[in-house]
PDB file of N, CA and C in Angstrom:
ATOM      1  N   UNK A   1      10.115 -14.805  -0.201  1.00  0.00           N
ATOM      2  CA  UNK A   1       9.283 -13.668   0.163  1.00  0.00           C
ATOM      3  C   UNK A   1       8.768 -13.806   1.595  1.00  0.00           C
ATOM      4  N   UNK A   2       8.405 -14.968   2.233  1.00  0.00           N
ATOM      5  CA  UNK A   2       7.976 -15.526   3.486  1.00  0.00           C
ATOM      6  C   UNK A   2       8.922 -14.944   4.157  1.00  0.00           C
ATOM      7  N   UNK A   3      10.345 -15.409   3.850  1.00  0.00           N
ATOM      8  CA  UNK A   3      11.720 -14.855   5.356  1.00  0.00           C
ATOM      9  C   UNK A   3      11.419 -13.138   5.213  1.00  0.00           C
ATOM     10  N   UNK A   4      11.482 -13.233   4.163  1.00  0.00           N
ATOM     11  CA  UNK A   4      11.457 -11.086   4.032  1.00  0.00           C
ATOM     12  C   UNK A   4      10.487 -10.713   4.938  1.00  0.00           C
ATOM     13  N   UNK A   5       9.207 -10.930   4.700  1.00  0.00           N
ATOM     14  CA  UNK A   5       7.573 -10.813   5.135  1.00  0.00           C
ATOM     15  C   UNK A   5       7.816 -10.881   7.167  1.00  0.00           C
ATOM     16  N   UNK A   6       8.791 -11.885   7.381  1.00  0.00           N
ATOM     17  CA  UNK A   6       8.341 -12.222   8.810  1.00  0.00           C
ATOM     18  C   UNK A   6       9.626 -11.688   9.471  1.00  0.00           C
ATOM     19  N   UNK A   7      10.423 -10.880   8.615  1.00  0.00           N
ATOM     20  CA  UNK A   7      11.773  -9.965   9.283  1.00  0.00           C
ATOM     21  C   UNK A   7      11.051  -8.610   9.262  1.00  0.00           C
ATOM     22  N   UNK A   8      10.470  -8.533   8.575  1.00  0.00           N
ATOM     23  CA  UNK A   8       8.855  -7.051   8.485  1.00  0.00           C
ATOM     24  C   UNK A   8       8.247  -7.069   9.670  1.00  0.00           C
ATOM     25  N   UNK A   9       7.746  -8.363   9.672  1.00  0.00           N
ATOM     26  CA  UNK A   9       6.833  -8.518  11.035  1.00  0.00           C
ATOM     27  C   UNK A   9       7.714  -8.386  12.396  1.00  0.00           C
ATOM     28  N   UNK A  10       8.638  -9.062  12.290  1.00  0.00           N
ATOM     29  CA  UNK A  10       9.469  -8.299  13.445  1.00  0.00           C
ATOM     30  C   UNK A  10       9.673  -7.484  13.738  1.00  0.00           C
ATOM     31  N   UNK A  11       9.885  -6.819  12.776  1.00  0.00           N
ATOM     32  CA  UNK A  11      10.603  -5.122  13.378  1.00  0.00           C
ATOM     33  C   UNK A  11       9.721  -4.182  13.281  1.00  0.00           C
ATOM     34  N   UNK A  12       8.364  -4.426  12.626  1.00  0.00           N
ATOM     35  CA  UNK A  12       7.036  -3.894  13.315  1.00  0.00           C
ATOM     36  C   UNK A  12       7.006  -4.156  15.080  1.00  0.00           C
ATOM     37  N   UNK A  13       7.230  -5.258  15.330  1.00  0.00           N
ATOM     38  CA  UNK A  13       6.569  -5.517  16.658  1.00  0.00           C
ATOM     39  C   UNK A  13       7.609  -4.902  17.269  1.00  0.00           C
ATOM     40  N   UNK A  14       9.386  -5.077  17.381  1.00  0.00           N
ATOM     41  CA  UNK A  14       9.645  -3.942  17.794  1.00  0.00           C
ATOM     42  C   UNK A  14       9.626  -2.947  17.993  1.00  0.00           C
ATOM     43  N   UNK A  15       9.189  -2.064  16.955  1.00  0.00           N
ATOM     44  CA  UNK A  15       8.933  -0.749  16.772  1.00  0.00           C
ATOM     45  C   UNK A  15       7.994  -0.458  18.070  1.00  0.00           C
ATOM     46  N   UNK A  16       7.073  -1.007  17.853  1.00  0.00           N
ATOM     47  CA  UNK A  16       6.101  -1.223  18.752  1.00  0.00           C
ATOM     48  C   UNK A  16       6.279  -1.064  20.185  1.00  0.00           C
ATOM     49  N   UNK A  17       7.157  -2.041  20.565  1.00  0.00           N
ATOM     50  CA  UNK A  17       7.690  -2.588  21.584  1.00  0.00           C
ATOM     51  C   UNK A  17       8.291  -1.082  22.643  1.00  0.00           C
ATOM     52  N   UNK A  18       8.990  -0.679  21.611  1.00  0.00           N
ATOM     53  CA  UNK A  18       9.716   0.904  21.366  1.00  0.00           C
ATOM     54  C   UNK A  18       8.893   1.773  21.779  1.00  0.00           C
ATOM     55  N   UNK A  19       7.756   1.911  21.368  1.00  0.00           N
ATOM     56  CA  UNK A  19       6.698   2.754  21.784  1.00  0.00           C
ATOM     57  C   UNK A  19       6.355   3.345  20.631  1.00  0.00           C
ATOM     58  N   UNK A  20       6.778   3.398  19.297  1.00  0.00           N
ATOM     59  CA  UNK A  20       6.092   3.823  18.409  1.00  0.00           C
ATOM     60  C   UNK A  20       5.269   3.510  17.312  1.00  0.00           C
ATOM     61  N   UNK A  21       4.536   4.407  17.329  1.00  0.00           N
ATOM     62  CA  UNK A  21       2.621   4.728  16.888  1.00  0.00           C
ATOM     63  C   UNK A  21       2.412   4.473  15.818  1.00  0.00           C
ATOM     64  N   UNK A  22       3.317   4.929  15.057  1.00  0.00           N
ATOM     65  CA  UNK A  22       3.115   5.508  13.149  1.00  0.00           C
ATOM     66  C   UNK A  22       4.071   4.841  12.711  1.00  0.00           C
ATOM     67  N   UNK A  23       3.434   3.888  12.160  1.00  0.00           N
ATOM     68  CA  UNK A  23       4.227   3.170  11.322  1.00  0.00           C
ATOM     69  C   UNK A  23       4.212   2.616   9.666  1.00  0.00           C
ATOM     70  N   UNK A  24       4.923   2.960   8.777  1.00  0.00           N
ATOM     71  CA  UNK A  24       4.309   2.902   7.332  1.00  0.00           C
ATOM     72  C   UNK A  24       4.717   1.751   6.686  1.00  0.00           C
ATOM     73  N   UNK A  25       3.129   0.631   6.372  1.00  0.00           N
ATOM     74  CA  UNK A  25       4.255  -0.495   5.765  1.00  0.00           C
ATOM     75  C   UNK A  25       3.578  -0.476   4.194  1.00  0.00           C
ATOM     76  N   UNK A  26       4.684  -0.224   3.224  1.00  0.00           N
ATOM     77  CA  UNK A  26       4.285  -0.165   1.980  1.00  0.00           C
ATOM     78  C   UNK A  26       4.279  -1.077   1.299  1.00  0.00           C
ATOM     79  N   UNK A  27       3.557  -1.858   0.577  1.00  0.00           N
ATOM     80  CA  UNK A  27       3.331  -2.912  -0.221  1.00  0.00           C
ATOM     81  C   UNK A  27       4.489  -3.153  -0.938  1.00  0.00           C
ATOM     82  N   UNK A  28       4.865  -4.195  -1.310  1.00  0.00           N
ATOM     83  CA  UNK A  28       6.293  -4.141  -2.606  1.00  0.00           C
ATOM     84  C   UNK A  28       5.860  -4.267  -3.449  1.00  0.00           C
ATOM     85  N   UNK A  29       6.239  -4.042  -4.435  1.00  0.00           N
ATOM     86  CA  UNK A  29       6.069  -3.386  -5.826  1.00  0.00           C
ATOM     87  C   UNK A  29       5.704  -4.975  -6.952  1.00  0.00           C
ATOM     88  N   UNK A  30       4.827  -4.914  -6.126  1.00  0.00           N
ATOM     89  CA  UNK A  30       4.345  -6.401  -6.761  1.00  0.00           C
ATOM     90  C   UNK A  30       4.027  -6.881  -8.153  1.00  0.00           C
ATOM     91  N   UNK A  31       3.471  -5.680  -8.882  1.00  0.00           N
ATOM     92  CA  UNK A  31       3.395  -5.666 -10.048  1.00  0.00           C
ATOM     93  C   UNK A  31       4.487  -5.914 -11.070  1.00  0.00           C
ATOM     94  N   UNK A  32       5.687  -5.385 -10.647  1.00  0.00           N
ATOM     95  CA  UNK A  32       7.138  -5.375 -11.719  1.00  0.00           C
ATOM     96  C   UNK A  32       6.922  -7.124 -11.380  1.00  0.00           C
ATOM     97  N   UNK A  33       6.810  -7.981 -10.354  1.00  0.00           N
ATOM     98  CA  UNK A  33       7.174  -9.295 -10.689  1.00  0.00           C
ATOM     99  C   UNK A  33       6.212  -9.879 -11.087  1.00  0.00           C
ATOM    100  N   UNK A  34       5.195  -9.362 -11.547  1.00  0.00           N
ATOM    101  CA  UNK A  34       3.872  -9.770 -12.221  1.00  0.00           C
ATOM    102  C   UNK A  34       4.087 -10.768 -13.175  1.00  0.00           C
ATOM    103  N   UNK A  35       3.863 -12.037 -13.272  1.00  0.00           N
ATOM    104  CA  UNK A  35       4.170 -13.116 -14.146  1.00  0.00           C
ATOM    105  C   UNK A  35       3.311 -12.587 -15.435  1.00  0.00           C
ATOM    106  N   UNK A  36       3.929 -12.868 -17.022  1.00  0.00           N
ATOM    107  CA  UNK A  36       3.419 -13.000 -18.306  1.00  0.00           C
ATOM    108  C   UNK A  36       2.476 -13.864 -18.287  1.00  0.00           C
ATOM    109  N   UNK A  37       2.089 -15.118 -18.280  1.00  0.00           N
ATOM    110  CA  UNK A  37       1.388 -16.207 -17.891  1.00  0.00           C
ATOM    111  C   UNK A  37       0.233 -16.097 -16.995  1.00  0.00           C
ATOM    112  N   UNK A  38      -0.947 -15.900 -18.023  1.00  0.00           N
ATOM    113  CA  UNK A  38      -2.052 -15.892 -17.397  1.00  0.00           C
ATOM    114  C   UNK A  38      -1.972 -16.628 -16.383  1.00  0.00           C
ATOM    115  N   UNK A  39      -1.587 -18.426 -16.746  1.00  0.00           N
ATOM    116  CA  UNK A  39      -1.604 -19.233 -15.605  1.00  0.00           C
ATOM    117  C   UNK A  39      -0.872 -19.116 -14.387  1.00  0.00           C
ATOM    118  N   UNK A  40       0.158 -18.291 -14.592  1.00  0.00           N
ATOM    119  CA  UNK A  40       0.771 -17.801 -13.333  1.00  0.00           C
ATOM    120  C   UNK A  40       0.461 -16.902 -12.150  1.00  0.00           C
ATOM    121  N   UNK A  41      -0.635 -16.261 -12.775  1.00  0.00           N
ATOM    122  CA  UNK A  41      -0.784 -14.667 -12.382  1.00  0.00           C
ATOM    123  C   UNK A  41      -1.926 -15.246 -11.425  1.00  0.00           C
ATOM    124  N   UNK A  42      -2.497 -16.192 -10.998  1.00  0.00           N
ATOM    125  CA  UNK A  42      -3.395 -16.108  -9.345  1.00  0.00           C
ATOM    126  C   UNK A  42      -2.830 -16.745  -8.400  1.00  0.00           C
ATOM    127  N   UNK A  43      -1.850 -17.366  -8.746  1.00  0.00           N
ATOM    128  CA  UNK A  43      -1.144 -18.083  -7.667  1.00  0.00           C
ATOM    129  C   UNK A  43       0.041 -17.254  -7.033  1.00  0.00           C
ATOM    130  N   UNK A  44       0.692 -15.990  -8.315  1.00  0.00           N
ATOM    131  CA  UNK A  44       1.552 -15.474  -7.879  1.00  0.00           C
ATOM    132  C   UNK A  44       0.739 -14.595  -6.846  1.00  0.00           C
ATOM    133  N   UNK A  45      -0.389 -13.814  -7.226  1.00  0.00           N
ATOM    134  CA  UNK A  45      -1.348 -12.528  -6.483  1.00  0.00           C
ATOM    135  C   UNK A  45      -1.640 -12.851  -5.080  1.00  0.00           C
ATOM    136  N   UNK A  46      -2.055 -14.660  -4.966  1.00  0.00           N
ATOM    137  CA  UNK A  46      -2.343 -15.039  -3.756  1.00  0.00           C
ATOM    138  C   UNK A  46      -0.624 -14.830  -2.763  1.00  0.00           C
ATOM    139  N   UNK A  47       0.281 -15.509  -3.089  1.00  0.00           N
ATOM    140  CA  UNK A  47       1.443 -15.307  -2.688  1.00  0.00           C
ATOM    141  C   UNK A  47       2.114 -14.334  -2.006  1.00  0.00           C
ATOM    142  N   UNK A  48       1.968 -13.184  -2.987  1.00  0.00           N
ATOM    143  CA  UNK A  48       2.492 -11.668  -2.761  1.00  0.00           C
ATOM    144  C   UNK A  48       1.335 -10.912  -1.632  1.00  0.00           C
ATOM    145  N   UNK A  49       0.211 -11.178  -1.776  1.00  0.00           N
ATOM    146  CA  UNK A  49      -0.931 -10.541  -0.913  1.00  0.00           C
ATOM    147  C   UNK A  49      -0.545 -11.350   0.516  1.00  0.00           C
ATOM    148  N   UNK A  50      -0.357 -12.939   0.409  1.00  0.00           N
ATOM    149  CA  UNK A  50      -0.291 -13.411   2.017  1.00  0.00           C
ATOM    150  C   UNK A  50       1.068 -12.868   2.327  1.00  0.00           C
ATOM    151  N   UNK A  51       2.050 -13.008   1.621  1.00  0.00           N
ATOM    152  CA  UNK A  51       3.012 -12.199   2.107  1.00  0.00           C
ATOM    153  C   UNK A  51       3.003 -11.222   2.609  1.00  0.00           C
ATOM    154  N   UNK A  52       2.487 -10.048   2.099  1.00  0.00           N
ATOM    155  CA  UNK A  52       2.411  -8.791   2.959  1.00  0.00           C
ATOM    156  C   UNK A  52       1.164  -8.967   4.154  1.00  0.00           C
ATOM    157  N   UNK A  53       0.297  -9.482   3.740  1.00  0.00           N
ATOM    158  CA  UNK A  53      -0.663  -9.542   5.326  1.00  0.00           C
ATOM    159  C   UNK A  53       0.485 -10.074   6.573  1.00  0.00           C
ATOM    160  N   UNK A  54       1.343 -10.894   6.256  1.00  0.00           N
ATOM    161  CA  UNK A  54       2.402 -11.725   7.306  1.00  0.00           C
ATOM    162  C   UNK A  54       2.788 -10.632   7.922  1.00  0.00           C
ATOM    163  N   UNK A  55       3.186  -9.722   7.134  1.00  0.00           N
ATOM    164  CA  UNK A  55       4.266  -8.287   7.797  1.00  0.00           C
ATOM    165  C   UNK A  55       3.475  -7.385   8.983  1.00  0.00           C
ATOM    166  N   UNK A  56       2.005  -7.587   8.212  1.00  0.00           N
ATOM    167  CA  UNK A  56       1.187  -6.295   9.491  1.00  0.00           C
ATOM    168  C   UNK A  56       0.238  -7.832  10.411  1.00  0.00           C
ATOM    169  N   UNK A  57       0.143  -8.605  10.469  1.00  0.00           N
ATOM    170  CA  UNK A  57      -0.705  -9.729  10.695  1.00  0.00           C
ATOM    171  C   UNK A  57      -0.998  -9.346  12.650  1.00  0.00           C
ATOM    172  N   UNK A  58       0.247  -9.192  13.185  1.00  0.00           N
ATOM    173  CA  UNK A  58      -0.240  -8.736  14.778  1.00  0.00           C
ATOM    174  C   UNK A  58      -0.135  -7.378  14.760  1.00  0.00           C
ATOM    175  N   UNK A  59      -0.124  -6.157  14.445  1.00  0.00           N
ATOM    176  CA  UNK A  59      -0.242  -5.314  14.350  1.00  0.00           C
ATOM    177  C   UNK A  59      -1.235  -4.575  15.387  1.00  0.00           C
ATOM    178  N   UNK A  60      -0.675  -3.332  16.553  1.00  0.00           N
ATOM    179  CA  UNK A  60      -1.920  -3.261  17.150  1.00  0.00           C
ATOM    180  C   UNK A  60      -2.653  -2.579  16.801  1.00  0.00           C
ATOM    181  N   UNK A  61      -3.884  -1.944  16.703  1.00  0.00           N
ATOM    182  CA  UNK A  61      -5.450  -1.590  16.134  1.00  0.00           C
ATOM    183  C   UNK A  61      -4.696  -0.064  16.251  1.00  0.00           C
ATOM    184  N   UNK A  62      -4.132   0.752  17.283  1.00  0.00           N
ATOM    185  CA  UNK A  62      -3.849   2.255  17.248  1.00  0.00           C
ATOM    186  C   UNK A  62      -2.626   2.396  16.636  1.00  0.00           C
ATOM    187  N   UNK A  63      -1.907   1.292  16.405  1.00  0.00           N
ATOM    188  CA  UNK A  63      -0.774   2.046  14.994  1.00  0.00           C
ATOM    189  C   UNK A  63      -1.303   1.379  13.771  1.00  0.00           C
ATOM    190  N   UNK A  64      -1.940   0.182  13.644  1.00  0.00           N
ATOM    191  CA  UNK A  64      -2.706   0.248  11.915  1.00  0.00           C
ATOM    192  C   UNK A  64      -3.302   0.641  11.098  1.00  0.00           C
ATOM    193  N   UNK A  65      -3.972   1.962  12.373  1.00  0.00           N
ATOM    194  CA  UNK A  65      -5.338   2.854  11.686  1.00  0.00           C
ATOM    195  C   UNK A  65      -4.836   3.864  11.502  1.00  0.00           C
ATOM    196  N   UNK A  66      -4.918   4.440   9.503  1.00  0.00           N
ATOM    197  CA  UNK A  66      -4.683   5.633   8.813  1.00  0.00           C
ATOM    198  C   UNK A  66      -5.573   6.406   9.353  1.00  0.00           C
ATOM    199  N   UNK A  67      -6.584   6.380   9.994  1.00  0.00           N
ATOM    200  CA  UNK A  67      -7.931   6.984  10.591  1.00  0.00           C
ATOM    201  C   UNK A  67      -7.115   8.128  11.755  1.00  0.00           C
ATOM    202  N   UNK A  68      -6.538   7.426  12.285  1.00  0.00           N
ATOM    203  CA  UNK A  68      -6.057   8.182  13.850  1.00  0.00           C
ATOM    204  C   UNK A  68      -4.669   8.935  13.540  1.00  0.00           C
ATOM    205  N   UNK A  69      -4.080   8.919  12.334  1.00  0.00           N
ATOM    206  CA  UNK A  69      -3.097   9.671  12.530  1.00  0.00           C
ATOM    207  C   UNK A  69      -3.171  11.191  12.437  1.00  0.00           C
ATOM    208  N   UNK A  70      -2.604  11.950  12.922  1.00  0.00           N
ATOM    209  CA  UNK A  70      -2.509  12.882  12.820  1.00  0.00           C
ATOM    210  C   UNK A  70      -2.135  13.730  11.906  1.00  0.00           C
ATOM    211  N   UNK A  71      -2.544  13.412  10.292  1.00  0.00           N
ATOM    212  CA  UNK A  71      -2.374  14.109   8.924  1.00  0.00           C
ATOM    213  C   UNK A  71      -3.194  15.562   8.682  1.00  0.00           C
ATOM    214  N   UNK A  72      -2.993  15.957   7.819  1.00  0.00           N
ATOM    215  CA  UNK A  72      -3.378  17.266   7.016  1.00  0.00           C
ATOM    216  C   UNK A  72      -3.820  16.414   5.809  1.00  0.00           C
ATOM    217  N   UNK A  73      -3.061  15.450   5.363  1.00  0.00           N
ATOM    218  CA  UNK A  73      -3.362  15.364   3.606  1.00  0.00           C
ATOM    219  C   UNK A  73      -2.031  13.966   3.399  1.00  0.00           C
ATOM    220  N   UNK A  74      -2.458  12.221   3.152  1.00  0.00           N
ATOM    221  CA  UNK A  74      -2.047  11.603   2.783  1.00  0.00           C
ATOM    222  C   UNK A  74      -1.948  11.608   1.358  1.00  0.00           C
ATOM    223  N   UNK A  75      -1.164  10.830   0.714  1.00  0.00           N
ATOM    224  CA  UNK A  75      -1.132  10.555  -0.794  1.00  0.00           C
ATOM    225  C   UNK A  75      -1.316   9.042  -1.035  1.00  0.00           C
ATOM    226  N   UNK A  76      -1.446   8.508  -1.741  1.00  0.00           N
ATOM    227  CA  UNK A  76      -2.159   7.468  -2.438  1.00  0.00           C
ATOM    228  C   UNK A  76      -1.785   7.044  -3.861  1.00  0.00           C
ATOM    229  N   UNK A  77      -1.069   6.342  -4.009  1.00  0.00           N
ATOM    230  CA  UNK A  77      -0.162   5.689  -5.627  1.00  0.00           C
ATOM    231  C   UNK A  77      -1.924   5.218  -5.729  1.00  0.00           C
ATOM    232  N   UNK A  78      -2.198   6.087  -7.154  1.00  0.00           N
ATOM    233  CA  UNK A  78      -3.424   5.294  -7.387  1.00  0.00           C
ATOM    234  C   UNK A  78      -3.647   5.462  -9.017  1.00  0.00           C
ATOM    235  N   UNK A  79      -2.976   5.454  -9.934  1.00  0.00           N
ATOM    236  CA  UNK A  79      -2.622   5.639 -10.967  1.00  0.00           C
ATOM    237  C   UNK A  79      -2.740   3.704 -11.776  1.00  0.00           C
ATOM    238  N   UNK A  80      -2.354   2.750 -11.113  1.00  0.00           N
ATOM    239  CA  UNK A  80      -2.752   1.701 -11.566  1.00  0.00           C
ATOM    240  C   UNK A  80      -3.850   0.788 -11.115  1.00  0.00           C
ATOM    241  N   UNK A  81      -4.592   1.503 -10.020  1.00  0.00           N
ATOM    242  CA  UNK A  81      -5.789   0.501  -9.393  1.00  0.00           C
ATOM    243  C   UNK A  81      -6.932   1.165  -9.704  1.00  0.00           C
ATOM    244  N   UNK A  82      -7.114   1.940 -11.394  1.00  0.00           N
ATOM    245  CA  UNK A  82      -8.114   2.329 -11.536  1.00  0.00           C
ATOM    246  C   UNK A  82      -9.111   2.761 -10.855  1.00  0.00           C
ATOM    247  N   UNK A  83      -8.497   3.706  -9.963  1.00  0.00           N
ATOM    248  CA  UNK A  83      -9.318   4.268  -8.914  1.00  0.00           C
ATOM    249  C   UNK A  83      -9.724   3.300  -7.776  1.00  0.00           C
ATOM    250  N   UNK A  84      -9.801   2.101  -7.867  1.00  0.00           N
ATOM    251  CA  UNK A  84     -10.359   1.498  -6.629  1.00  0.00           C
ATOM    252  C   UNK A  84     -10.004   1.757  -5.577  1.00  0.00           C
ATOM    253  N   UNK A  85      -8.576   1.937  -4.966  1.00  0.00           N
ATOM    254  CA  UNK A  85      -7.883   2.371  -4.073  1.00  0.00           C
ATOM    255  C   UNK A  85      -8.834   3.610  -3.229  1.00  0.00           C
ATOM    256  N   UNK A  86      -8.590   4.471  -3.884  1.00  0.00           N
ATOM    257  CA  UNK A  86      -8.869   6.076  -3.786  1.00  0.00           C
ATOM    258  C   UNK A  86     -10.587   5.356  -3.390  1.00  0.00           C
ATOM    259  N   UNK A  87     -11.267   4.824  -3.979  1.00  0.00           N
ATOM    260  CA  UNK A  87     -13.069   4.905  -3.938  1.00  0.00           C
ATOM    261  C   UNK A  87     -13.175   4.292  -2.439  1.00  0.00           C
ATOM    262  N   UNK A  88     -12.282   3.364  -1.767  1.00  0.00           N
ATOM    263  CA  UNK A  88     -12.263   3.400  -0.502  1.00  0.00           C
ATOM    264  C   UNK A  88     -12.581   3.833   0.605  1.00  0.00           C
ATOM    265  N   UNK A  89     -11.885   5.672   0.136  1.00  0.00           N
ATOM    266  CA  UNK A  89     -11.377   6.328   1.398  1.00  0.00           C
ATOM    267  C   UNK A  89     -12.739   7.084   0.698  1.00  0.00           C
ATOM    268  N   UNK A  90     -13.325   7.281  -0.131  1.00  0.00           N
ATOM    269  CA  UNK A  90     -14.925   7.614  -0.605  1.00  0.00           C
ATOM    270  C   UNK A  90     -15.879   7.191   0.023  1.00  0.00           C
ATOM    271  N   UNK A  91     -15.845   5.926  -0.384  1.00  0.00           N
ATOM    272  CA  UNK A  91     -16.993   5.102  -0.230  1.00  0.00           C
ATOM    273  C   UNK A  91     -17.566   4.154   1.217  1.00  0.00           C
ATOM    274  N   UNK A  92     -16.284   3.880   1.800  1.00  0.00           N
ATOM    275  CA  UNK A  92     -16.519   2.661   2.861  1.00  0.00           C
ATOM    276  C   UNK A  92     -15.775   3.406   3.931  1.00  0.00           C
ATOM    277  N   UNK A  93     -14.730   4.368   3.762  1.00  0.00           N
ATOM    278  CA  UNK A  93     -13.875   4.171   5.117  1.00  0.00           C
ATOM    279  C   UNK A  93     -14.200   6.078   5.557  1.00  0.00           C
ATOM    280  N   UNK A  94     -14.207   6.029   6.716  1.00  0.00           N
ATOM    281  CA  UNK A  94     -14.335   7.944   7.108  1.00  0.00           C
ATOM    282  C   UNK A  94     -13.318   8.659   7.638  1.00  0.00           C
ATOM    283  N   UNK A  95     -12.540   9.124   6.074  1.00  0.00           N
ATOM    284  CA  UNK A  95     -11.512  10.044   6.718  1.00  0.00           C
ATOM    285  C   UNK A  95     -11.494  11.332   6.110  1.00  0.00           C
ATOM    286  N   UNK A  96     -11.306  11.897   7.064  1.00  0.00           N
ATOM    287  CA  UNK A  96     -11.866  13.695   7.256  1.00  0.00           C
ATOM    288  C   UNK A  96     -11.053  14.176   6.576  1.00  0.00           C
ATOM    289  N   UNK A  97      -9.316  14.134   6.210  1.00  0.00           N
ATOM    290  CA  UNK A  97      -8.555  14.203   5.994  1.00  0.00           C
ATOM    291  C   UNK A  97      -8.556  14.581   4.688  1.00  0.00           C
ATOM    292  N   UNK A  98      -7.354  15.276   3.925  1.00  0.00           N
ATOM    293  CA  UNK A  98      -7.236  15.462   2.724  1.00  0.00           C
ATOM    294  C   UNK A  98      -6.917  14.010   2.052  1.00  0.00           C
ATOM    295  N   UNK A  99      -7.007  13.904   0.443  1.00  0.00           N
ATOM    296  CA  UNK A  99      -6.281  12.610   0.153  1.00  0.00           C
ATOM    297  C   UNK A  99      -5.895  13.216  -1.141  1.00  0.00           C
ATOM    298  N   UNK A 100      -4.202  12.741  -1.556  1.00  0.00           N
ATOM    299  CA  UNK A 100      -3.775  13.161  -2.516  1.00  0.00           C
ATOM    300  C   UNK A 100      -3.612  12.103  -3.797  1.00  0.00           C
ATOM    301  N   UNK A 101      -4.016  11.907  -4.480  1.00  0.00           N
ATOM    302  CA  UNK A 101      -4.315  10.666  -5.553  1.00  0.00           C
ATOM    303  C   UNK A 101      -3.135  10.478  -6.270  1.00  0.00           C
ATOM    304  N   UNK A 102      -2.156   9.599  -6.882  1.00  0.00           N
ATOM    305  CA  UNK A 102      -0.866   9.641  -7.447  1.00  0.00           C
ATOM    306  C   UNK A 102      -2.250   8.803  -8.869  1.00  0.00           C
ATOM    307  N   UNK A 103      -1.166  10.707  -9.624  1.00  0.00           N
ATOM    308  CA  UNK A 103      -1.545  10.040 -11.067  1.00  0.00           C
ATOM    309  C   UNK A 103      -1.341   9.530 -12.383  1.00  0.00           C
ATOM    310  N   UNK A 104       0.215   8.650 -12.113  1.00  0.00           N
ATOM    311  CA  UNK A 104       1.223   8.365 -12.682  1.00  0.00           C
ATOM    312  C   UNK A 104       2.098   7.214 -11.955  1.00  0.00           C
ATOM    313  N   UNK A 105       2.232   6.633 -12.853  1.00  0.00           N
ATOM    314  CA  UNK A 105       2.906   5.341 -12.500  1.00  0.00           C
ATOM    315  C   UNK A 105       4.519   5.958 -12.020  1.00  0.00           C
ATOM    316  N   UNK A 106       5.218   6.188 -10.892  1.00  0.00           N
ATOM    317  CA  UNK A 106       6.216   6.655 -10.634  1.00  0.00           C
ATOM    318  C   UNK A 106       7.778   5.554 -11.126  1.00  0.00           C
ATOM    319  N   UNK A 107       7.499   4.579 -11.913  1.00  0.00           N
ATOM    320  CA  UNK A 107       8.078   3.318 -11.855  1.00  0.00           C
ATOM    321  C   UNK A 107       8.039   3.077 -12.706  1.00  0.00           C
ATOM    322  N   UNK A 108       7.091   4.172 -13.802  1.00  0.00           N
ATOM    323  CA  UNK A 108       6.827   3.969 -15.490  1.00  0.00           C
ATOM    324  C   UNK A 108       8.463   4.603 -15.985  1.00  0.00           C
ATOM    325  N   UNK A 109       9.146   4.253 -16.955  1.00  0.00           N
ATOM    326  CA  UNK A 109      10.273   5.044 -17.773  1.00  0.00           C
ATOM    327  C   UNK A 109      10.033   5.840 -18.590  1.00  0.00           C
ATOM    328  N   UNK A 110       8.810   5.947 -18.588  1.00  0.00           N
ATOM    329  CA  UNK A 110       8.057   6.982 -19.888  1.00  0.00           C
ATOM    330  C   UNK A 110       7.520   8.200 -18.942  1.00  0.00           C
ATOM    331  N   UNK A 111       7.862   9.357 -18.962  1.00  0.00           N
ATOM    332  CA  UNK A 111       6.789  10.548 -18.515  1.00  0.00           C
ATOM    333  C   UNK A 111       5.988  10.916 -19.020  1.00  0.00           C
ATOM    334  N   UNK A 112       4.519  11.086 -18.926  1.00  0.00           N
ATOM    335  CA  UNK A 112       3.041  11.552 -18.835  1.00  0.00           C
ATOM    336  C   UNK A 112       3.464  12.960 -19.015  1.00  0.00           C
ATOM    337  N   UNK A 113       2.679  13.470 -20.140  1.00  0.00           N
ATOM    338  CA  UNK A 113       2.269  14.427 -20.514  1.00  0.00           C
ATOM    339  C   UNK A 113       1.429  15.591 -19.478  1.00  0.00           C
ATOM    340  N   UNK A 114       1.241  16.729 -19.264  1.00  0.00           N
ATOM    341  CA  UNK A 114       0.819  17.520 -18.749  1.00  0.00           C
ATOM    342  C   UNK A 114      -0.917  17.139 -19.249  1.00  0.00           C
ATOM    343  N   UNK A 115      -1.121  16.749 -20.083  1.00  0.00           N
ATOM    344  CA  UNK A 115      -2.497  16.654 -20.361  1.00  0.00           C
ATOM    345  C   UNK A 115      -3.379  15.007 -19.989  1.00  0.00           C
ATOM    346  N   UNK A 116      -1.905  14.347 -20.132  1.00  0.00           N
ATOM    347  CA  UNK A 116      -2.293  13.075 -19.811  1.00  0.00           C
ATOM    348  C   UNK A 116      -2.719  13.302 -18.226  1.00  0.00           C
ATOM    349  N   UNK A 117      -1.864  14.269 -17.023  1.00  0.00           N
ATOM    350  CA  UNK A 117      -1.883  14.256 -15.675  1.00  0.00           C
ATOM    351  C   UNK A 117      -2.944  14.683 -15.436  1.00  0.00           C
ATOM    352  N   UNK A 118      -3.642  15.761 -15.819  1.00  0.00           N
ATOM    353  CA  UNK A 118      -4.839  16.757 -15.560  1.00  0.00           C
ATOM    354  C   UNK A 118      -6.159  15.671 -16.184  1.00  0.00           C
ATOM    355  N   UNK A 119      -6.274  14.370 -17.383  1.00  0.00           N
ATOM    356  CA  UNK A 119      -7.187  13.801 -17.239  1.00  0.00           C
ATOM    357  C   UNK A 119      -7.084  12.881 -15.527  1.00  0.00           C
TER     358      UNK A 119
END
């Protein structure tokens, strides 16, 4: 995960390099490798989290900030972080912006009900 993480970080800083602003780095889907094993599951979380900090780690301050882009209305997979995600862009961070909440696991094999979506 380290070689993956720091071939990320590269081609961020290229990008960069390039001249461009907006750049989207999406978490990997960390959960599907979610260990069964209680005892597994803080060592894997620490792992997967330093991993992705590696990818944005030099990152400069005007392409890391969701704040400055120029949106109408982001979206937000927030269907498994029990809202914490979403209470963020509420609570601590100031964006003027629309925010669109994902309310369904897109990665689930089962589809959600019309009634399940609207709770």
């Amino acid at each position: 995960m380290a070689a993956i993480a720091l071939a990320i970080k590269d081609e961020i800083e290229d990008l960069e390099r390039a001249g461009i602003t907006v750049i989207q780095i999406d978490e990997a889907a960390l959960r599907e490798g979610f260990p069964l094993r209680k005892s597994e599951q803080t060592s894997y979380l620490e792992w997967v989290v330093h991993s992705f900090r590696i990818t944005n780690c030099n990152v400069e301050d005007t392409t890391q900030s969701i704040i400055n882009m120029d949106a109408d209305v982001i979206t937000i997979e927030n269907s498994r972080s029990d809202e914490k995600l979403l209470s963020v862009f509420c609570e601590g961070v100031k964006y003027g912006a629309g925010i669109g909440p994902g309310v369904y696991d897109i990665h689930s094999l089962r589809i959600p009900s019309t009634e399940e979506i609207a709770d």
